[in-house]
PDB file of N, CA and C in Angstrom:
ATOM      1  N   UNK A   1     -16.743  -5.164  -2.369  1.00  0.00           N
ATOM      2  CA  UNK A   1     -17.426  -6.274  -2.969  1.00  0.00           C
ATOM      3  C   UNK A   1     -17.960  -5.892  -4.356  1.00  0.00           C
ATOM      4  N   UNK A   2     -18.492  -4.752  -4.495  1.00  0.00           N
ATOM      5  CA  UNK A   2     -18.882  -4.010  -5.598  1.00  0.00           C
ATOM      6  C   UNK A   2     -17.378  -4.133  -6.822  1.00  0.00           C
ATOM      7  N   UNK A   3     -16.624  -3.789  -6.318  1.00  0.00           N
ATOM      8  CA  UNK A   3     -15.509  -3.702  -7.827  1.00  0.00           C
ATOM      9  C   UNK A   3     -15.111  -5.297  -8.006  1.00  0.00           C
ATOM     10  N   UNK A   4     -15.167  -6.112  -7.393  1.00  0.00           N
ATOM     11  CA  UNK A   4     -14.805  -7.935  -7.630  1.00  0.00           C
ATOM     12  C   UNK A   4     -16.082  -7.939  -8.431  1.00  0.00           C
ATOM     13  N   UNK A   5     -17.469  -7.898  -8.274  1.00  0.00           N
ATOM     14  CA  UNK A   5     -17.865  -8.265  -9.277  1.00  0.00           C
ATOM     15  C   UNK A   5     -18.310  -7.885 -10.634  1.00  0.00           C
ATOM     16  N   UNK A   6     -17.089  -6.705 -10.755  1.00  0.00           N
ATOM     17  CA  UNK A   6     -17.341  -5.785 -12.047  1.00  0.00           C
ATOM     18  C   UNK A   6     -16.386  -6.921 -12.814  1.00  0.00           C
ATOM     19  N   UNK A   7     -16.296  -6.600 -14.185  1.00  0.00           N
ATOM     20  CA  UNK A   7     -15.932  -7.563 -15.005  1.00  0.00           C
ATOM     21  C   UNK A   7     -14.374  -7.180 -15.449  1.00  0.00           C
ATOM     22  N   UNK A   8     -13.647  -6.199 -15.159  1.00  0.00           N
ATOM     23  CA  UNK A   8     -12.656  -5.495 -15.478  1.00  0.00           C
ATOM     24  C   UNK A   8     -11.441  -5.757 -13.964  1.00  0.00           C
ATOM     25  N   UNK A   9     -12.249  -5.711 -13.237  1.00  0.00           N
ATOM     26  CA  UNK A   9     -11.795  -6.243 -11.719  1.00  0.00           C
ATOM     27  C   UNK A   9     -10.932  -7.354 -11.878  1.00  0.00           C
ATOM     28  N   UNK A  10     -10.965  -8.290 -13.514  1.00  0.00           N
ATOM     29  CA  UNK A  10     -10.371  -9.665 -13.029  1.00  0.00           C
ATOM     30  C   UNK A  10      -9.466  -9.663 -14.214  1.00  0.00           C
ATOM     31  N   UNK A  11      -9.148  -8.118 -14.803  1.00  0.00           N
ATOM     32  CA  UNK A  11      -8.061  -8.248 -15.636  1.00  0.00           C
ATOM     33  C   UNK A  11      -6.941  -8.470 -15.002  1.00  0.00           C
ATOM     34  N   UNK A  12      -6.122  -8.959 -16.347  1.00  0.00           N
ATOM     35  CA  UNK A  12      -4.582  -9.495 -15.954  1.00  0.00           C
ATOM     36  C   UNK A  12      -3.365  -8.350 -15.423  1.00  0.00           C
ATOM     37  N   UNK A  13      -3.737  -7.404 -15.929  1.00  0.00           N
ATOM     38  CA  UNK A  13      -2.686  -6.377 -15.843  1.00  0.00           C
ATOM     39  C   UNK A  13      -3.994  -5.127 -14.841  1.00  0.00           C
ATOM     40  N   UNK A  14      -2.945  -4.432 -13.928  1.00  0.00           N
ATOM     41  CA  UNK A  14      -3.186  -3.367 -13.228  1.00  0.00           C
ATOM     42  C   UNK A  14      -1.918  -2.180 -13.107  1.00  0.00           C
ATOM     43  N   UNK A  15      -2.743  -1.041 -13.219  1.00  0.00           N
ATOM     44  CA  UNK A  15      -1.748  -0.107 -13.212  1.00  0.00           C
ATOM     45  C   UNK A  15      -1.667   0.707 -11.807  1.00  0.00           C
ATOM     46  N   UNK A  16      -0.377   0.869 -11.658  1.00  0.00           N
ATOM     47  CA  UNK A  16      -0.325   1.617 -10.359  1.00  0.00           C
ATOM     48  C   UNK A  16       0.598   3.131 -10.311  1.00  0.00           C
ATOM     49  N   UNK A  17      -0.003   4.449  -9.889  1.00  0.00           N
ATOM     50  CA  UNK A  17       0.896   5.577  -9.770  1.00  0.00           C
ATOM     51  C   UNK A  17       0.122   5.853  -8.881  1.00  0.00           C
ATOM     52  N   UNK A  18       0.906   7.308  -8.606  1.00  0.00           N
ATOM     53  CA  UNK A  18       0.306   8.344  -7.494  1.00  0.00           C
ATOM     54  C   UNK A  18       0.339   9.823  -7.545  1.00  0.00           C
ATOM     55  N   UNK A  19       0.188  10.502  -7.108  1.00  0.00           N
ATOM     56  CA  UNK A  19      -0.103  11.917  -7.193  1.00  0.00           C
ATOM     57  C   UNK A  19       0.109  12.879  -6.129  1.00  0.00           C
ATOM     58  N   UNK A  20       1.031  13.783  -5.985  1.00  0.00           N
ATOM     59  CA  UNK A  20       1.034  14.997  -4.661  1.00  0.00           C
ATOM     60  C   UNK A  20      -0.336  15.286  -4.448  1.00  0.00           C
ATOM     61  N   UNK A  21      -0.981  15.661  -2.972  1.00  0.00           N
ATOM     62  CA  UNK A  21      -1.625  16.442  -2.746  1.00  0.00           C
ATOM     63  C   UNK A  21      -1.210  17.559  -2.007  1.00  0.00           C
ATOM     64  N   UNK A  22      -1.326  18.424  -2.588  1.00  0.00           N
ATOM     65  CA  UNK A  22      -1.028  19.775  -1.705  1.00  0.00           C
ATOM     66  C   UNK A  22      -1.795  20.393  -0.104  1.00  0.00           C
ATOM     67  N   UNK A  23      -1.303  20.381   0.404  1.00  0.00           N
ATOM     68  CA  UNK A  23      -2.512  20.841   1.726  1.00  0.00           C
ATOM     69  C   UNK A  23      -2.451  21.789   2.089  1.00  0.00           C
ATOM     70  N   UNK A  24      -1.178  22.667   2.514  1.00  0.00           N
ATOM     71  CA  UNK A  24      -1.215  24.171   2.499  1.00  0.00           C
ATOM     72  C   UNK A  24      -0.247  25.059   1.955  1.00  0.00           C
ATOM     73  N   UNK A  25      -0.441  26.230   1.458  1.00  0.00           N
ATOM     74  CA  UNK A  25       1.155  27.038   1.184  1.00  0.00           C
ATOM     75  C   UNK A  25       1.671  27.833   2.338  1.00  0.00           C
ATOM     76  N   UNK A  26       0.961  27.864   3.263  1.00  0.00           N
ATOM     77  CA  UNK A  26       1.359  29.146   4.559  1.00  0.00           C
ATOM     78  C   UNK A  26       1.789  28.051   5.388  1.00  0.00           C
ATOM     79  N   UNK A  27       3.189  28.358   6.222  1.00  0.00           N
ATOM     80  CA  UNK A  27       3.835  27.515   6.977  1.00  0.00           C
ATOM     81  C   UNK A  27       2.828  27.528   8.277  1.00  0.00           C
ATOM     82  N   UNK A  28       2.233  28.658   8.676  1.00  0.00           N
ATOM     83  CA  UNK A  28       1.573  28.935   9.926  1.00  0.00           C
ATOM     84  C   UNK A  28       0.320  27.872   9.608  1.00  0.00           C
ATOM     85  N   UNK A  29      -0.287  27.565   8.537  1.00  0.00           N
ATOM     86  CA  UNK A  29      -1.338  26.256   8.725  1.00  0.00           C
ATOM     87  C   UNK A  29      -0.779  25.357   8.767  1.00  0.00           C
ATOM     88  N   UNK A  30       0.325  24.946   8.352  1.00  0.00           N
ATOM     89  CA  UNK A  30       1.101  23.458   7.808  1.00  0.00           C
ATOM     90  C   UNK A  30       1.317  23.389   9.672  1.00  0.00           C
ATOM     91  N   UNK A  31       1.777  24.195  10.565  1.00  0.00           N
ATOM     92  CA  UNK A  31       1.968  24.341  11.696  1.00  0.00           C
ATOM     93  C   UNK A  31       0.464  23.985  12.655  1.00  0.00           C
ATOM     94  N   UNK A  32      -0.463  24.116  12.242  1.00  0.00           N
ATOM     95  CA  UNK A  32      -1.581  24.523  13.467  1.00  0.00           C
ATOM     96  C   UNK A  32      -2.684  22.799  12.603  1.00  0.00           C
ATOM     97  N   UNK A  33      -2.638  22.614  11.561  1.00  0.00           N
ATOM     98  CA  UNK A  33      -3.097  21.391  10.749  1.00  0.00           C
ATOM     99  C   UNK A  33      -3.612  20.242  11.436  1.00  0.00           C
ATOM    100  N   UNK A  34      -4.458  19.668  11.104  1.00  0.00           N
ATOM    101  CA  UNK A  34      -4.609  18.417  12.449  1.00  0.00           C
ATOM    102  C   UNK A  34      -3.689  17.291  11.672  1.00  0.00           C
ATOM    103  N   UNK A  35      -2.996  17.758  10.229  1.00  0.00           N
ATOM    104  CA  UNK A  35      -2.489  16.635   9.269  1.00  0.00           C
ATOM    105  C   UNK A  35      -1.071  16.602   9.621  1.00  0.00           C
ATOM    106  N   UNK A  36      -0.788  17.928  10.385  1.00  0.00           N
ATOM    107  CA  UNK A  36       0.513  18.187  11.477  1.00  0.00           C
ATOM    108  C   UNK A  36       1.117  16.941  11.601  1.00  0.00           C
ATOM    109  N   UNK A  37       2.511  16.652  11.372  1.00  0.00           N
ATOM    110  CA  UNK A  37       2.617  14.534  11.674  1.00  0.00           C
ATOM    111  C   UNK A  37       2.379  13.742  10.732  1.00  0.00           C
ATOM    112  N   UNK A  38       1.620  14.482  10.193  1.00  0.00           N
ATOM    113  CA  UNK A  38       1.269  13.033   9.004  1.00  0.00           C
ATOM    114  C   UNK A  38       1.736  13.614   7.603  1.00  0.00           C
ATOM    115  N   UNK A  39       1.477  14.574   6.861  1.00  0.00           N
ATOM    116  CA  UNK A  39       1.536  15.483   5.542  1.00  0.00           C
ATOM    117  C   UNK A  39       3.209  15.709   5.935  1.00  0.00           C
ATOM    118  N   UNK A  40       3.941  15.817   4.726  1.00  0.00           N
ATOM    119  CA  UNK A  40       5.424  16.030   5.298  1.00  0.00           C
ATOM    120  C   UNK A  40       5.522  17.335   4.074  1.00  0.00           C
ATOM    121  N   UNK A  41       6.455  17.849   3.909  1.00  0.00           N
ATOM    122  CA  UNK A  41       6.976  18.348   2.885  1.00  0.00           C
ATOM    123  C   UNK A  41       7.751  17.956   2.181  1.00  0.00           C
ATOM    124  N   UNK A  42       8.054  17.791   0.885  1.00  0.00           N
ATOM    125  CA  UNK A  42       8.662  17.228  -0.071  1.00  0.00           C
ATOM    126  C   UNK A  42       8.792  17.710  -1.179  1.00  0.00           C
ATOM    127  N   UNK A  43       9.552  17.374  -2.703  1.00  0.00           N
ATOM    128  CA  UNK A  43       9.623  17.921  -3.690  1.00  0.00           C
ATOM    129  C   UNK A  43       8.580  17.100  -4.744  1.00  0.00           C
ATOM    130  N   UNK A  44       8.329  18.310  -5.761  1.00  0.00           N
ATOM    131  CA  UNK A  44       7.286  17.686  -6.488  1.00  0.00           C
ATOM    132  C   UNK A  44       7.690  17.775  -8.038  1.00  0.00           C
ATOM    133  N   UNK A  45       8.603  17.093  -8.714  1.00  0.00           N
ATOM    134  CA  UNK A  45       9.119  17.088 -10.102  1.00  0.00           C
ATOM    135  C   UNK A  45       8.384  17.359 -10.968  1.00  0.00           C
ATOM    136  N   UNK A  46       7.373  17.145 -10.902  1.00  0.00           N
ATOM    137  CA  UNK A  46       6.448  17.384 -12.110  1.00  0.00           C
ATOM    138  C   UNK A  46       5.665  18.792 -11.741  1.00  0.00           C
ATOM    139  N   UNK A  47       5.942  19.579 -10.822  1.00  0.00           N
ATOM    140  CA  UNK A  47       5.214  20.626 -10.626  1.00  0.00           C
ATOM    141  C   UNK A  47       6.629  21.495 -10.857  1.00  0.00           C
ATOM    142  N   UNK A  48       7.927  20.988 -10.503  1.00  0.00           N
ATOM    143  CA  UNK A  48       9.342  21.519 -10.144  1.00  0.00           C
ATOM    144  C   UNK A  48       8.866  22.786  -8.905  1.00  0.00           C
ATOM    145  N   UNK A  49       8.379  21.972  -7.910  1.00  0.00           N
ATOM    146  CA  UNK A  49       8.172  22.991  -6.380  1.00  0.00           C
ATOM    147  C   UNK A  49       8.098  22.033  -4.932  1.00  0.00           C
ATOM    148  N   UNK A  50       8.067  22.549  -4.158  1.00  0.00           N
ATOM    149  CA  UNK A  50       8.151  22.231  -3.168  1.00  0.00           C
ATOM    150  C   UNK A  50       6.804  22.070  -2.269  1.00  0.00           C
ATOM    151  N   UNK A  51       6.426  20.893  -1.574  1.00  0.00           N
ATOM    152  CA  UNK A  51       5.410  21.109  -1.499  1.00  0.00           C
ATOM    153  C   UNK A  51       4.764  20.800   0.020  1.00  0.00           C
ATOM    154  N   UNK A  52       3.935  21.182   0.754  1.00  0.00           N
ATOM    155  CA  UNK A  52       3.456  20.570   2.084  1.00  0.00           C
ATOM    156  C   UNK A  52       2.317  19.564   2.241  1.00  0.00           C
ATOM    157  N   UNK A  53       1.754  18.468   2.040  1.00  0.00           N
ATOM    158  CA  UNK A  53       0.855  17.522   1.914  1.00  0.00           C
ATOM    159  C   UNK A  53       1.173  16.165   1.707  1.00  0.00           C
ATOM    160  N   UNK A  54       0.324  15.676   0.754  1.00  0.00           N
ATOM    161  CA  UNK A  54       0.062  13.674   1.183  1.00  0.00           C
ATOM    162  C   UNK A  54       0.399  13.417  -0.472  1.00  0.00           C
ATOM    163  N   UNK A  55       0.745  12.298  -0.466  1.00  0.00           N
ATOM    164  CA  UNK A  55       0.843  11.663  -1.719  1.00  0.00           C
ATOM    165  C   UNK A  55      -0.306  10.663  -1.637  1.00  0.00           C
ATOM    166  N   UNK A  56      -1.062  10.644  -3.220  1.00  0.00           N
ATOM    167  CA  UNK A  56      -2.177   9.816  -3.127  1.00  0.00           C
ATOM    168  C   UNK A  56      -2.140   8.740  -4.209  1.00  0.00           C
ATOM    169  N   UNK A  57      -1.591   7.048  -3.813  1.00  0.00           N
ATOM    170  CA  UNK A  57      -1.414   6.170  -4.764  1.00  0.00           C
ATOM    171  C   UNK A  57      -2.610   5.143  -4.871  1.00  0.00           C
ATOM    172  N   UNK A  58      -2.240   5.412  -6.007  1.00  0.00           N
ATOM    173  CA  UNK A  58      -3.682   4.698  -6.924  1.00  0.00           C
ATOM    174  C   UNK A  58      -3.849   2.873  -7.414  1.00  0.00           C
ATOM    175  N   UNK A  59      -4.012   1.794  -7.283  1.00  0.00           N
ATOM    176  CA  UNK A  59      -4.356   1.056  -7.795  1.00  0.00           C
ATOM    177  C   UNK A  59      -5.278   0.446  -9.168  1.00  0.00           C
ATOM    178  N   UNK A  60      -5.199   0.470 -10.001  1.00  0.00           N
ATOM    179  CA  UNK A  60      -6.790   0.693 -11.186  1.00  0.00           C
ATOM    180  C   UNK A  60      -6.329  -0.521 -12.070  1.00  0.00           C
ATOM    181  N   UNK A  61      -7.205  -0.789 -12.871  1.00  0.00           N
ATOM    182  CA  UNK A  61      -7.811  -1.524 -13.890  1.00  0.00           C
ATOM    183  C   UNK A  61      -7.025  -0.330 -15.104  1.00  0.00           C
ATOM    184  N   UNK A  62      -6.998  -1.121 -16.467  1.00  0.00           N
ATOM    185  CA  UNK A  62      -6.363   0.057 -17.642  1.00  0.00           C
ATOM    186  C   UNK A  62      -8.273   0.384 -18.061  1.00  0.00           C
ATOM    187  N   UNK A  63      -8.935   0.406 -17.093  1.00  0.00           N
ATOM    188  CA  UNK A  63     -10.565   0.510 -17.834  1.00  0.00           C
ATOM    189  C   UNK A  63     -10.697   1.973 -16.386  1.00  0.00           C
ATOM    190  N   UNK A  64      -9.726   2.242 -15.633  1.00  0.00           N
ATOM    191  CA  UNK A  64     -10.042   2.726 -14.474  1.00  0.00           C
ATOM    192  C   UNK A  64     -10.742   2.764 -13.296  1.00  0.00           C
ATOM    193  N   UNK A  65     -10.951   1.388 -13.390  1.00  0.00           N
ATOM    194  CA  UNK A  65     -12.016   0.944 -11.926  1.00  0.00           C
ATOM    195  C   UNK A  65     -11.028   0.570 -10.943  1.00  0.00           C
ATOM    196  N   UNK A  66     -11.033   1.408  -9.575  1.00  0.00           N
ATOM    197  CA  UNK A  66     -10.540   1.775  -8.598  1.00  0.00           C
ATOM    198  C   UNK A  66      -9.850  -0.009  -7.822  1.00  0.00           C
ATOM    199  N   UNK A  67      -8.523  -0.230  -7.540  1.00  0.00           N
ATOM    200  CA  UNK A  67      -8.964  -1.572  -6.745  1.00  0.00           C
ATOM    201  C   UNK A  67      -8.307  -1.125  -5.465  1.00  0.00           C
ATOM    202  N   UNK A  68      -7.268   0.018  -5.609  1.00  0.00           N
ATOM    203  CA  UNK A  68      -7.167  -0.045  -4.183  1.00  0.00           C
ATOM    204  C   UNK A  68      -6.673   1.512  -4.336  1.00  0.00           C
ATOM    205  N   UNK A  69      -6.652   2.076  -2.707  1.00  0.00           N
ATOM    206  CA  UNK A  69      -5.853   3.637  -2.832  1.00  0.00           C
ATOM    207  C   UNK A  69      -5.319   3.761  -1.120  1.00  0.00           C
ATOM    208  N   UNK A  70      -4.410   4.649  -1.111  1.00  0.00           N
ATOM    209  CA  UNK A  70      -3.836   4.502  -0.153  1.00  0.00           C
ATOM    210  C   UNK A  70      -3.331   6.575   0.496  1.00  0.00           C
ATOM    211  N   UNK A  71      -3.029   7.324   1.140  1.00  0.00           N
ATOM    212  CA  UNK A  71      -2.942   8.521   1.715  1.00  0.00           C
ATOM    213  C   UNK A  71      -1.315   8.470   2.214  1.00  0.00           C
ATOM    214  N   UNK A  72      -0.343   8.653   1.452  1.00  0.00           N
ATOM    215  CA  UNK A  72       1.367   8.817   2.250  1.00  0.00           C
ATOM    216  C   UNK A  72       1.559  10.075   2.569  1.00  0.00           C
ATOM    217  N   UNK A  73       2.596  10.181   3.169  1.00  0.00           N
ATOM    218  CA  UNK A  73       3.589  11.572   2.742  1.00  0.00           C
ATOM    219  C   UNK A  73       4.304  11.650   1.643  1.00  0.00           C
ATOM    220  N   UNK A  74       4.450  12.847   1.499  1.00  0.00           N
ATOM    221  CA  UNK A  74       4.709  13.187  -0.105  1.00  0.00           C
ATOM    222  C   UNK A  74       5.912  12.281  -0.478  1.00  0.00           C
ATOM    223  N   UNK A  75       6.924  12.310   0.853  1.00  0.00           N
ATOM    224  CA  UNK A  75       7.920  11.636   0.482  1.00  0.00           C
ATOM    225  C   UNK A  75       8.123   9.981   0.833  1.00  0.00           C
ATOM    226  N   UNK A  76       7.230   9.198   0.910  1.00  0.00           N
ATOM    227  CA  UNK A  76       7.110   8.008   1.127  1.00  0.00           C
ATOM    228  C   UNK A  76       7.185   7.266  -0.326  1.00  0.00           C
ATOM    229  N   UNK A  77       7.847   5.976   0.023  1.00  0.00           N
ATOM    230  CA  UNK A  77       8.253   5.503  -1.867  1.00  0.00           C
ATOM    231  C   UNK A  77       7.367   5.094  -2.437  1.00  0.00           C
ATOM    232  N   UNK A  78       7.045   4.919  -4.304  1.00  0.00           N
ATOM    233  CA  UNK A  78       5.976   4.401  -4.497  1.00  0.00           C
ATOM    234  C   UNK A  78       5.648   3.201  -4.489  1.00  0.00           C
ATOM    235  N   UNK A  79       6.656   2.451  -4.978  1.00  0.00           N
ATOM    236  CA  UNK A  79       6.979   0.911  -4.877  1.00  0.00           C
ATOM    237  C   UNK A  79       6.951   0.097  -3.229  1.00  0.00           C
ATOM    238  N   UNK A  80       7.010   0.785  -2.553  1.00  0.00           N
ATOM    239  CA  UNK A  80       6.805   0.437  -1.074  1.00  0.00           C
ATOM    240  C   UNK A  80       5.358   0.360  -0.707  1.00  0.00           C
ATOM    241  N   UNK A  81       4.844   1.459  -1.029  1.00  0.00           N
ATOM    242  CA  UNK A  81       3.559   1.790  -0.881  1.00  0.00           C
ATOM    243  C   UNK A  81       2.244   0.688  -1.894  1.00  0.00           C
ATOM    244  N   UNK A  82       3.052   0.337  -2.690  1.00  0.00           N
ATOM    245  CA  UNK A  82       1.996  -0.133  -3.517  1.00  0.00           C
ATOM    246  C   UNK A  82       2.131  -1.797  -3.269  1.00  0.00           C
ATOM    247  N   UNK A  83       3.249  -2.236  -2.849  1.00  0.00           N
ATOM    248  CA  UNK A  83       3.853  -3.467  -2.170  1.00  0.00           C
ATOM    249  C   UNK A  83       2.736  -3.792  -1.369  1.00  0.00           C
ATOM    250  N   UNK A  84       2.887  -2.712   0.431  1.00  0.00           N
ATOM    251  CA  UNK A  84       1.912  -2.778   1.272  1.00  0.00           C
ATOM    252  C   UNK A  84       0.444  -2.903   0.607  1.00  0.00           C
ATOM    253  N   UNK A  85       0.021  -2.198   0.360  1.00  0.00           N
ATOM    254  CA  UNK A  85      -1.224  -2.054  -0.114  1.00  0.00           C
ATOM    255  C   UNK A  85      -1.892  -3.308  -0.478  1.00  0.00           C
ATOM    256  N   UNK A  86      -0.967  -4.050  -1.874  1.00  0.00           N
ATOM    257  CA  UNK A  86      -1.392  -4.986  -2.126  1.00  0.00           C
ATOM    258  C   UNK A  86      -1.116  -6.450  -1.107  1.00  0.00           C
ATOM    259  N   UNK A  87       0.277  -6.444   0.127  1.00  0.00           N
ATOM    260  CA  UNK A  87       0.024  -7.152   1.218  1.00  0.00           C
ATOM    261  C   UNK A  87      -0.826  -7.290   2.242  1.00  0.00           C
ATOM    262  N   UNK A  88      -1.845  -5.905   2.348  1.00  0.00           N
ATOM    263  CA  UNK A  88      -2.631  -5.856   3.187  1.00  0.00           C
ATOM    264  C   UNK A  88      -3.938  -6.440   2.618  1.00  0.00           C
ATOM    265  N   UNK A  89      -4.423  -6.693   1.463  1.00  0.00           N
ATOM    266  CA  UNK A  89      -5.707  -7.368   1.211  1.00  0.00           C
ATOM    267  C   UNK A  89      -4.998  -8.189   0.405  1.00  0.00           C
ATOM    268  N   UNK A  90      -5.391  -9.554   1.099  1.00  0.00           N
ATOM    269  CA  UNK A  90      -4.999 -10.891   0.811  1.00  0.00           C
ATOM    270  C   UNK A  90      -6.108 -10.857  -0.691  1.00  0.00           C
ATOM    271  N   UNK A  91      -7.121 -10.515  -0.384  1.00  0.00           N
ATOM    272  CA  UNK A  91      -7.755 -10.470  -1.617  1.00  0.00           C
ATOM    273  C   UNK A  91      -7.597 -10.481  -2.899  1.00  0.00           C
ATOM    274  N   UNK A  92      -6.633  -9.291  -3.244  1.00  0.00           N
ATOM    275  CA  UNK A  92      -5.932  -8.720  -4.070  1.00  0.00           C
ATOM    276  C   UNK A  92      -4.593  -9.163  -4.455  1.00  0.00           C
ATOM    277  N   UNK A  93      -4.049 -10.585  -3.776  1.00  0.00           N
ATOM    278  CA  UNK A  93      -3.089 -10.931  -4.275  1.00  0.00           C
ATOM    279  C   UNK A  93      -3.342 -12.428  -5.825  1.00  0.00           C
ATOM    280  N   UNK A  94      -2.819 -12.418  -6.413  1.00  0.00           N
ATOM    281  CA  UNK A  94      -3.857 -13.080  -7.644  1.00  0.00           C
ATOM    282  C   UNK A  94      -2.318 -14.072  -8.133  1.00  0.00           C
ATOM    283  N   UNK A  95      -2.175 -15.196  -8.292  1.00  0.00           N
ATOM    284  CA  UNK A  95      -1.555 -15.651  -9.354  1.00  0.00           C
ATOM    285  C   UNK A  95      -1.263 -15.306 -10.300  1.00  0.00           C
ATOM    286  N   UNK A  96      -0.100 -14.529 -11.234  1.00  0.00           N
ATOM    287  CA  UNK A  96      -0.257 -14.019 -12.522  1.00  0.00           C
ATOM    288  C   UNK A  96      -0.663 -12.394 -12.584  1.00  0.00           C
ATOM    289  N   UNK A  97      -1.057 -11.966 -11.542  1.00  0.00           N
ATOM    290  CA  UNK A  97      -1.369 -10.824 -11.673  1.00  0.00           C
ATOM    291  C   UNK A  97      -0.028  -9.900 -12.136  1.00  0.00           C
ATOM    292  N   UNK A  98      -0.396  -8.709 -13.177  1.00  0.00           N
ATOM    293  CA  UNK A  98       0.594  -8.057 -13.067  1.00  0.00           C
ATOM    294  C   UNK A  98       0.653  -6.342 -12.942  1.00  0.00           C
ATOM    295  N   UNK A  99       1.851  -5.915 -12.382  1.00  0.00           N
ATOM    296  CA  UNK A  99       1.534  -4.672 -11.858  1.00  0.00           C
ATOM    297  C   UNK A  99       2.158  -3.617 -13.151  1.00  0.00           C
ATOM    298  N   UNK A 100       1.838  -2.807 -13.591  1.00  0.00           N
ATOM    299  CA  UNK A 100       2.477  -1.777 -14.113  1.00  0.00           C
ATOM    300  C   UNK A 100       2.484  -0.658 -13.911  1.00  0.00           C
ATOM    301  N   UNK A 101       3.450   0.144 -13.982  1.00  0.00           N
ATOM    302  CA  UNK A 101       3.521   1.692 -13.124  1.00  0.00           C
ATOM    303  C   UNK A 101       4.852   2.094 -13.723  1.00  0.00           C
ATOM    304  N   UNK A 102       4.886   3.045 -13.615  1.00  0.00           N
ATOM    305  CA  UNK A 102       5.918   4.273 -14.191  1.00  0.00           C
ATOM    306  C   UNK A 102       7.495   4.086 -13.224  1.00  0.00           C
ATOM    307  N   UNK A 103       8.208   4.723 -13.812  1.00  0.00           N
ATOM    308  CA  UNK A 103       9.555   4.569 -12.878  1.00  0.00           C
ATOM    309  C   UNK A 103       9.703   4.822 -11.752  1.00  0.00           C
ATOM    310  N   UNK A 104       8.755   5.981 -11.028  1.00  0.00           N
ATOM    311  CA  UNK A 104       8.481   6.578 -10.075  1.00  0.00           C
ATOM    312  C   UNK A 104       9.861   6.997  -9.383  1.00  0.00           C
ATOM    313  N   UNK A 105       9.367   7.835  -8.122  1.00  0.00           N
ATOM    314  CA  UNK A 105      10.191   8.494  -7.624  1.00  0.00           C
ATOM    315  C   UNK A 105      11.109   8.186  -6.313  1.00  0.00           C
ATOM    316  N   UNK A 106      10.673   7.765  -5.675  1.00  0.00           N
ATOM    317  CA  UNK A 106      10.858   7.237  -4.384  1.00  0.00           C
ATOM    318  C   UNK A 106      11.447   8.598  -3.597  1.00  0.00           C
ATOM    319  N   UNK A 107      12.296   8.316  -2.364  1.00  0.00           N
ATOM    320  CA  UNK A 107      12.330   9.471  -1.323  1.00  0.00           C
ATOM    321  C   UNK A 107      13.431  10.322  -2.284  1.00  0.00           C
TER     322      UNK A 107
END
C-alpha cells in the first residue's frame, strides 16, 4: 500500500531485470541445503561461471521504487517470470502500462 501511494508508483514505463544469486560453491552444501529443490544450477553469462542458487527478478520504477520481486531458479525464464508476477497482482495490471527490460536470457 505504501509504494501505490508514492508518486513514481504511477509512472508510465517500468523496468524489469534480474540477477543470479549464488548460494553455495561446495556441492556437499548445495546437497544438505534446505534450498535443496528449489536453487538449481545454471550458467551465469555475465559472471562466465557456473553457478548453484536463485535468480532474483526485479520489478521498479526508472526512480527505483520497488513494485514487485519474485525468488526463481537460476534457470527459469525472465520474460515468464515477469509475465507471472505481473498476472498474479491484478493490481499491477494498468492500461498503457509499459514494461522495459533487457533481452534477457531465458533457459
Amino acid at each position: 500500500m505504501l509504494r501505490r501511494n508514492c508518486e513514481t508508483f504511477h509512472d508510465d514505463v517500468w523496468l524489469v531485470d534480474s540477477t543470479p544469486v549464488e548460494c553455495s560453491r561446495s556441492r556437499q552444501t548445495a546437497k544438505r541445503s534446505d534450498l535443496a529443490g528449489w536453487a538449481t544450477y545454471g550458467h551465469c553469462a555475465s559472471q562466465l561461471t557456473v553457478l548453484w542458487g536463485l535468480r532474483l527478478h526485479l520489478i521498479c520504477t526508472p526512480s527505483s521504487l520497488p513494485i514487485a520481486a519474485a525468488l526463481t531458479g537460476v534457470k527459469d525464464d525472465e520474460r515468464t517470470t515477469a509475465t507471472a508476477m505481473i498476472d498474479d497482482a491484478p493490481a499491477l495490471k494498468r492500461p498503457g502500462q509499459i514494461l522495459r527490460a533487457d533481452k534477457g536470457t531465458g533457459p
